[in-house]
PDB file of N, CA and C in Angstrom:
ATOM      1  N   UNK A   1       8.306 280.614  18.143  1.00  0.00           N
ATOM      2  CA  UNK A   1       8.352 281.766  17.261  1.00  0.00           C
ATOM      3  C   UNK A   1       6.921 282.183  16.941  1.00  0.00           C
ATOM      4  N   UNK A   2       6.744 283.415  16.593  1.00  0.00           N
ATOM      5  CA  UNK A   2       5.359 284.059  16.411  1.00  0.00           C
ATOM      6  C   UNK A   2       5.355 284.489  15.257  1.00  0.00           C
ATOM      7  N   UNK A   3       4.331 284.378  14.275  1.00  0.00           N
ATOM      8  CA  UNK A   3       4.123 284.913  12.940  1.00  0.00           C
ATOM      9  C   UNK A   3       2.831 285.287  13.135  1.00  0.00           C
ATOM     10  N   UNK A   4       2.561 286.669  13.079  1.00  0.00           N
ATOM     11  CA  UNK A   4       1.313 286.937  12.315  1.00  0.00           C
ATOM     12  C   UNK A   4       0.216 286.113  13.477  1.00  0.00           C
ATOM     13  N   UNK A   5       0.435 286.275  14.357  1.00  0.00           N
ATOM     14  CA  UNK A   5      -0.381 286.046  15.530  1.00  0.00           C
ATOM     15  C   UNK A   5      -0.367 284.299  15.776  1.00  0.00           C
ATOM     16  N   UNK A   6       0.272 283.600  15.124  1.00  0.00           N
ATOM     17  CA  UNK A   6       0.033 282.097  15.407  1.00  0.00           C
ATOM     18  C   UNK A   6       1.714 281.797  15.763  1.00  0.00           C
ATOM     19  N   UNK A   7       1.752 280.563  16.554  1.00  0.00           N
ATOM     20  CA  UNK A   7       2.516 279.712  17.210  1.00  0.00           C
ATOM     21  C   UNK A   7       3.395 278.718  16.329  1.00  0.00           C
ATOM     22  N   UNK A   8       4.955 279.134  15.540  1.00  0.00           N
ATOM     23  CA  UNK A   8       5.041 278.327  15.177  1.00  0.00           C
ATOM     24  C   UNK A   8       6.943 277.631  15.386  1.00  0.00           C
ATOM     25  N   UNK A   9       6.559 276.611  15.279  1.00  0.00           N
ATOM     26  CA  UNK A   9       7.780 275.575  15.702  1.00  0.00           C
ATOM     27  C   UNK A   9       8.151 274.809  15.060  1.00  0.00           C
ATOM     28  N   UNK A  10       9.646 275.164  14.193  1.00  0.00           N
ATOM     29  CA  UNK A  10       9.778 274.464  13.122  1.00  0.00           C
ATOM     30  C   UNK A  10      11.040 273.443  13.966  1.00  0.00           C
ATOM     31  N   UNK A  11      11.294 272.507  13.077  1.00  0.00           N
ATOM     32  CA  UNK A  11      12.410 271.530  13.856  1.00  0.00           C
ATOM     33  C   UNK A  11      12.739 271.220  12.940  1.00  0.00           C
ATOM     34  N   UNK A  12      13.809 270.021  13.298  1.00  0.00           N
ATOM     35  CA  UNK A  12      14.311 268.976  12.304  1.00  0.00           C
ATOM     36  C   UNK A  12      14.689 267.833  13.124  1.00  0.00           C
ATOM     37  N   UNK A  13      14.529 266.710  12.047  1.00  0.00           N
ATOM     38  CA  UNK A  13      14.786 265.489  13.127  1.00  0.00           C
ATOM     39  C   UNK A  13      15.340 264.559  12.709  1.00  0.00           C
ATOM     40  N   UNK A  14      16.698 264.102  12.717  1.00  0.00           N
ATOM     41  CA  UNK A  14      17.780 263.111  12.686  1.00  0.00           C
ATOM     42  C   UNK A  14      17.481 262.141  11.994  1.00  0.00           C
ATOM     43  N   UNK A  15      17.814 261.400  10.790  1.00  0.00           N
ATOM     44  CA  UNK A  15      17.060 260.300  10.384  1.00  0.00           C
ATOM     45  C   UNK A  15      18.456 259.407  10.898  1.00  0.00           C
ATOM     46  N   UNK A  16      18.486 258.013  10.315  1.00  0.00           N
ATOM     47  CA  UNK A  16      19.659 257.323  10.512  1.00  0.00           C
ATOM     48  C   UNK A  16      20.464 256.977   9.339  1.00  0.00           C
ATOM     49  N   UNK A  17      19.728 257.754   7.769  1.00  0.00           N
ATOM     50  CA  UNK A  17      20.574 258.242   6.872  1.00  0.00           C
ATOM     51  C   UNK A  17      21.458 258.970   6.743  1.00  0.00           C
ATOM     52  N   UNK A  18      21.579 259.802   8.350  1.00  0.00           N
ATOM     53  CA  UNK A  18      22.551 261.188   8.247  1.00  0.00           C
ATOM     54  C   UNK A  18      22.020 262.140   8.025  1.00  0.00           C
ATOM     55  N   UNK A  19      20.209 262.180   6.951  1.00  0.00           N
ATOM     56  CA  UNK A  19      19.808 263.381   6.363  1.00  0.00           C
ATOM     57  C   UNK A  19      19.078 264.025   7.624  1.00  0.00           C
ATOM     58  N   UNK A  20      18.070 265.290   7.798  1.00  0.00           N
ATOM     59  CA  UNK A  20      17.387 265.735   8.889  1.00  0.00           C
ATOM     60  C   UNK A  20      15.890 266.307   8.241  1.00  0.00           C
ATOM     61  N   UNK A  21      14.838 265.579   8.513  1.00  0.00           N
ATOM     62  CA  UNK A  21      13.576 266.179   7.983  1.00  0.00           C
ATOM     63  C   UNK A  21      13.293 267.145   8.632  1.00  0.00           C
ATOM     64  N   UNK A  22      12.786 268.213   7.458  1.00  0.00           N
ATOM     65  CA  UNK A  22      12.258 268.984   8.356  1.00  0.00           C
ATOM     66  C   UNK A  22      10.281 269.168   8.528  1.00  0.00           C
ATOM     67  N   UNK A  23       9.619 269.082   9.974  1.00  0.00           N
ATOM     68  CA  UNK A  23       8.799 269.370  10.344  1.00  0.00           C
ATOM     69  C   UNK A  23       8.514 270.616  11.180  1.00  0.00           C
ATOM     70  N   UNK A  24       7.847 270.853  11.018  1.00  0.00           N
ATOM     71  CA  UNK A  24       6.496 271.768  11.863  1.00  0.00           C
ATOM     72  C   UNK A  24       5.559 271.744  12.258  1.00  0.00           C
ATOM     73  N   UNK A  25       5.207 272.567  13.550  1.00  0.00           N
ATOM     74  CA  UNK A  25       3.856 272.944  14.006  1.00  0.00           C
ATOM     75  C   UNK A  25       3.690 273.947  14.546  1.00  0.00           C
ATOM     76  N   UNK A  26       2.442 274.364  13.896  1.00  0.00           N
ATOM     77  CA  UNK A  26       1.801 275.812  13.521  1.00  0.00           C
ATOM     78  C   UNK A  26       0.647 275.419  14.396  1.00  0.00           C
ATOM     79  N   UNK A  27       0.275 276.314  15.394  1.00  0.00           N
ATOM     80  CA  UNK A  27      -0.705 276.602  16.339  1.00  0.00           C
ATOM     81  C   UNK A  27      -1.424 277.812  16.149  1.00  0.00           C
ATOM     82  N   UNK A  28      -2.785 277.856  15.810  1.00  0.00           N
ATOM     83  CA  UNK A  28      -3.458 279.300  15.639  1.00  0.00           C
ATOM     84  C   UNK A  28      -4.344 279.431  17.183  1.00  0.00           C
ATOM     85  N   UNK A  29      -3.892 280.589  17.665  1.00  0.00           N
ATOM     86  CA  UNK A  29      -4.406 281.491  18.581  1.00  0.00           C
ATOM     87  C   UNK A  29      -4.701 280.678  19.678  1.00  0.00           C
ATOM     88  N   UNK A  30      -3.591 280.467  20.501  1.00  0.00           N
ATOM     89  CA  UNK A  30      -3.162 279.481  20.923  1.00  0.00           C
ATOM     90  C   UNK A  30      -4.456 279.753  22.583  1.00  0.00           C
ATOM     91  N   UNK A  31      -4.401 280.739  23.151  1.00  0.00           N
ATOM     92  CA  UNK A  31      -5.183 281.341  24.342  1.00  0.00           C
ATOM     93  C   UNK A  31      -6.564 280.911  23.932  1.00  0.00           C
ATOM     94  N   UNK A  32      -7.084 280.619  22.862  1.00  0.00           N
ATOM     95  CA  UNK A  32      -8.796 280.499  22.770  1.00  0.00           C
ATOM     96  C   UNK A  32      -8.525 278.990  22.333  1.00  0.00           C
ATOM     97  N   UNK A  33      -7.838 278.110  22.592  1.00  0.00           N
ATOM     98  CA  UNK A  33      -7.667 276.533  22.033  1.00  0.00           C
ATOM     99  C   UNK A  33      -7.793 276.437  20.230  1.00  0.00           C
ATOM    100  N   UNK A  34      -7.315 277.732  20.340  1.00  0.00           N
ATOM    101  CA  UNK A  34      -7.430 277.464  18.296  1.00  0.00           C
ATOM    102  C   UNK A  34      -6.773 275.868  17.795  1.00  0.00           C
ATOM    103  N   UNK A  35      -7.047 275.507  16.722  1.00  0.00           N
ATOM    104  CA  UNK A  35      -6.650 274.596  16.109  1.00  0.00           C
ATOM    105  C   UNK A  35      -4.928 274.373  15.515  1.00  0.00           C
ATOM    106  N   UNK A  36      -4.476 273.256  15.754  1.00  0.00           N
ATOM    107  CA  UNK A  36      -3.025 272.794  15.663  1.00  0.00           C
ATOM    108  C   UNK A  36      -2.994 272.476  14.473  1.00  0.00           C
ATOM    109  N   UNK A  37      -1.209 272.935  13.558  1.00  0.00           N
ATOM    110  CA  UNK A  37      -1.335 271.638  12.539  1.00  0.00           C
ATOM    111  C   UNK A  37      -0.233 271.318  12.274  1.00  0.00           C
ATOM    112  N   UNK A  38       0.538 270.302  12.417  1.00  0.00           N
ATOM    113  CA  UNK A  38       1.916 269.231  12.371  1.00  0.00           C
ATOM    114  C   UNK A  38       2.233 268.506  10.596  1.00  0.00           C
ATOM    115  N   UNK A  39       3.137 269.423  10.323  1.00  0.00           N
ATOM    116  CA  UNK A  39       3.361 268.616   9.067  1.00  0.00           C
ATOM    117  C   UNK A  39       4.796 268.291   9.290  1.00  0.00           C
ATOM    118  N   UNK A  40       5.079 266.776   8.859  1.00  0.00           N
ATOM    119  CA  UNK A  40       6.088 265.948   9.472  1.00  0.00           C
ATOM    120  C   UNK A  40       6.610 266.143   7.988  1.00  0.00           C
ATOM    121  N   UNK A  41       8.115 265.383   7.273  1.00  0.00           N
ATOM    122  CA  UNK A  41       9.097 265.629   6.833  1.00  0.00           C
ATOM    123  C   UNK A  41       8.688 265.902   5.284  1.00  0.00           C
ATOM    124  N   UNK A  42       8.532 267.720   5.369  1.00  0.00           N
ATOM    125  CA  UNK A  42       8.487 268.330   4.308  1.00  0.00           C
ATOM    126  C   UNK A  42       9.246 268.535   3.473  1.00  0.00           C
ATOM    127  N   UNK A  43      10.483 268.056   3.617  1.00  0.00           N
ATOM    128  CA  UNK A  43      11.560 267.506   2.662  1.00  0.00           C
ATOM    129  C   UNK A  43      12.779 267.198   3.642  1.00  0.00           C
ATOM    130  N   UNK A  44      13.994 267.046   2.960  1.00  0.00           N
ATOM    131  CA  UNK A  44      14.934 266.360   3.554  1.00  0.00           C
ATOM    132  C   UNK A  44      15.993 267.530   3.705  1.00  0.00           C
ATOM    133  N   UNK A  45      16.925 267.410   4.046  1.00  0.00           N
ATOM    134  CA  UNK A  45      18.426 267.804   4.118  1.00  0.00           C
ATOM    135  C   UNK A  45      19.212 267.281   4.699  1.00  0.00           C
ATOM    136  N   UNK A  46      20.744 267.961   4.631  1.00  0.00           N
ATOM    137  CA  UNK A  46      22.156 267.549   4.846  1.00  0.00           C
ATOM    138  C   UNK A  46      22.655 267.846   6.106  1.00  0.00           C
ATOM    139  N   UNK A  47      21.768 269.241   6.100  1.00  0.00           N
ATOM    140  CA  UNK A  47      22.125 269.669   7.723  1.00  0.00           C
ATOM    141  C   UNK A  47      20.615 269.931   8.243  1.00  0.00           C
ATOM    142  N   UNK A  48      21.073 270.043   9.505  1.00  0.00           N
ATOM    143  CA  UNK A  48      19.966 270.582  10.530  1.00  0.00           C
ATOM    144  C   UNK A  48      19.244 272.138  10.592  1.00  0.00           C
ATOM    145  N   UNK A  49      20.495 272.762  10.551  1.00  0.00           N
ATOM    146  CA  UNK A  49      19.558 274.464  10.466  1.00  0.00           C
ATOM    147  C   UNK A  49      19.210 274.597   8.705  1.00  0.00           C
ATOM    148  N   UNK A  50      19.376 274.091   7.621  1.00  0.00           N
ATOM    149  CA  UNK A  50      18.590 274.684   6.430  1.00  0.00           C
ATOM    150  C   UNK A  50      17.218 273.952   6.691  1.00  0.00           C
ATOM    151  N   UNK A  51      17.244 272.001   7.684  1.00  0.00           N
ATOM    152  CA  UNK A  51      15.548 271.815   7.746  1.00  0.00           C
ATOM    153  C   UNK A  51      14.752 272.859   8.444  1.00  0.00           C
ATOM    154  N   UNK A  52      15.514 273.296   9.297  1.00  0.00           N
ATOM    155  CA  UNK A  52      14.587 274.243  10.123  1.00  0.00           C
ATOM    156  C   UNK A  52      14.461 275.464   9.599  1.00  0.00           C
ATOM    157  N   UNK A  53      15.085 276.449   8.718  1.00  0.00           N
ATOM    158  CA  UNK A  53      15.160 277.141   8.122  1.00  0.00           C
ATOM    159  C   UNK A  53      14.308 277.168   6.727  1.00  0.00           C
ATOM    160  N   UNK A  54      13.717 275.700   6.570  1.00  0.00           N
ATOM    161  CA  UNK A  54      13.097 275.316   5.503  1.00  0.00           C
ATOM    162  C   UNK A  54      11.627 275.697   5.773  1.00  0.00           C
ATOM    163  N   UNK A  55      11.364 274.940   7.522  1.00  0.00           N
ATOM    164  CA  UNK A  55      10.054 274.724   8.030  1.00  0.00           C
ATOM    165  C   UNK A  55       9.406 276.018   8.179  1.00  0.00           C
ATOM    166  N   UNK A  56      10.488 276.726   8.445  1.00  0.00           N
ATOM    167  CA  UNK A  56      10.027 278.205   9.072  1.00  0.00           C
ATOM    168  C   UNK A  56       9.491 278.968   7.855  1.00  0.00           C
ATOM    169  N   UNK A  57      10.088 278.728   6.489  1.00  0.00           N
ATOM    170  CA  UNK A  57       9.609 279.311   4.990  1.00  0.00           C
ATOM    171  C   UNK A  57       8.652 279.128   4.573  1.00  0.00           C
ATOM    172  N   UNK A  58       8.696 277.830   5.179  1.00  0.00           N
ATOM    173  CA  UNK A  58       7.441 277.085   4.453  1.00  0.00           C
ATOM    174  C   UNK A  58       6.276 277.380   5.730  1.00  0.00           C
ATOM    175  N   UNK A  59       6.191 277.630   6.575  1.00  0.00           N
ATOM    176  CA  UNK A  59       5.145 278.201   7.959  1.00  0.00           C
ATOM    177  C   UNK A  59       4.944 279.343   7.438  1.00  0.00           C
ATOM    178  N   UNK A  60       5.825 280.368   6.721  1.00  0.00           N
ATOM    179  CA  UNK A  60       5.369 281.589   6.465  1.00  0.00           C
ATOM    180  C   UNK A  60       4.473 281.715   5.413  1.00  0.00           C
ATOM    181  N   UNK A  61       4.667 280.912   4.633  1.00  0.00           N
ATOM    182  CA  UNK A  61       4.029 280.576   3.191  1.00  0.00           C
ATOM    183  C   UNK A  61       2.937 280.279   3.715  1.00  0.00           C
ATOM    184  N   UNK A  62       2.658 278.912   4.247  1.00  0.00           N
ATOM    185  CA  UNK A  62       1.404 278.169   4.909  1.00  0.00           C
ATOM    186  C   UNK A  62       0.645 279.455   5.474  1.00  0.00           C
ATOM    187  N   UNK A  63       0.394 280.009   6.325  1.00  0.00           N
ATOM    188  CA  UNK A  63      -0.153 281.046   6.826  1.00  0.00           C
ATOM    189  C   UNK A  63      -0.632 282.295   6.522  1.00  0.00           C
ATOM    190  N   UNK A  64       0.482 282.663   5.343  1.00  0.00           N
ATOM    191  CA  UNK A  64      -0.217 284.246   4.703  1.00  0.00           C
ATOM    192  C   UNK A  64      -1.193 283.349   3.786  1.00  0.00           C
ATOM    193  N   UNK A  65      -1.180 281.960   3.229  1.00  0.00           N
ATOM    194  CA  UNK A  65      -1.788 281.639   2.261  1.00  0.00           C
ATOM    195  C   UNK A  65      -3.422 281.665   3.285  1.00  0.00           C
ATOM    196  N   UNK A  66      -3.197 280.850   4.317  1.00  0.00           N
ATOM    197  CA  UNK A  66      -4.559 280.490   5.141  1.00  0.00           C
ATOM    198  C   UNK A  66      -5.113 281.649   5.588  1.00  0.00           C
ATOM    199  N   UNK A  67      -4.607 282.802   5.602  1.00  0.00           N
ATOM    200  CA  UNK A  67      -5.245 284.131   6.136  1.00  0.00           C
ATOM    201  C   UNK A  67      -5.837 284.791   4.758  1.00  0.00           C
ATOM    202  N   UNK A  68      -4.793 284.517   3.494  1.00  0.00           N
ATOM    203  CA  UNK A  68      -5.418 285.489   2.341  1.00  0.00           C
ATOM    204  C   UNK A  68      -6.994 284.157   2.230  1.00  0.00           C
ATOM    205  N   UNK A  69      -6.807 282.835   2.769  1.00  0.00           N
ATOM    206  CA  UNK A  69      -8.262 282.263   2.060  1.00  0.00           C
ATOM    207  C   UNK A  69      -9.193 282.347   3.146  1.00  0.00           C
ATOM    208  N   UNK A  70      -9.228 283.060   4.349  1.00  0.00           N
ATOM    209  CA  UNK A  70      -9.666 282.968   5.187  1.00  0.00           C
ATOM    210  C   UNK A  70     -10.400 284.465   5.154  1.00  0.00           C
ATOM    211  N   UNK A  71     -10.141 285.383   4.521  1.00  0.00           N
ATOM    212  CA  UNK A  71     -10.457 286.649   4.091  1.00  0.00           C
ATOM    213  C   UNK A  71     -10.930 286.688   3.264  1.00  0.00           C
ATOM    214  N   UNK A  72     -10.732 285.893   1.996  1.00  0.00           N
ATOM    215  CA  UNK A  72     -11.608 285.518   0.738  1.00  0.00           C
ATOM    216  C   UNK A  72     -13.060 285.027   1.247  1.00  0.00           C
ATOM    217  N   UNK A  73     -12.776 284.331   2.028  1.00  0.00           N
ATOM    218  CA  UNK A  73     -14.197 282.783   2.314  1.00  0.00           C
ATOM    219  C   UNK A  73     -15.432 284.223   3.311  1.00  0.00           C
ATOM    220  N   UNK A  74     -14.896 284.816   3.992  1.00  0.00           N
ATOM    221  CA  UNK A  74     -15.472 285.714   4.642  1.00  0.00           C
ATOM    222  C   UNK A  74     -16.391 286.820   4.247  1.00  0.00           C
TER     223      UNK A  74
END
């Protein structure tokens, strides 16, 4: 999936509680070797599509935040 020009891939992954963490990874500008970043189980759930549905909220969040401080710092 593409947001706002970066690479991102949210998942979820099976625990053996039954619950499904959800992780991500967010790749910026992927053609010039931009920098990766993997955040593993940003909270839990019951099912599989609200973790991933979680990761993806939380990628959108992560990113407008790193662009509004990335425009500030500039």
């Amino acid at each position: 999936m593409q947001y706002k020009g970066y690479e991102v891939a949210p998942s979820a992954h099976a625990l053996p509680s039954g619950l499904y963490a959800a992780n991500l990874t967010i790749e910026c500008d992927v053609a010039l070797h931009g920098p990766s970043f993997r955040f593993d189980a940003l909270d839990y759930f019951f099912e599989a599509d609200h973790a991933v549905a979680y990761a993806w909220r939380w990628a959108r969040l992560w990113i407008d935040n790193h662009l509004k401080q990335t425009r500030h710092d500039a």
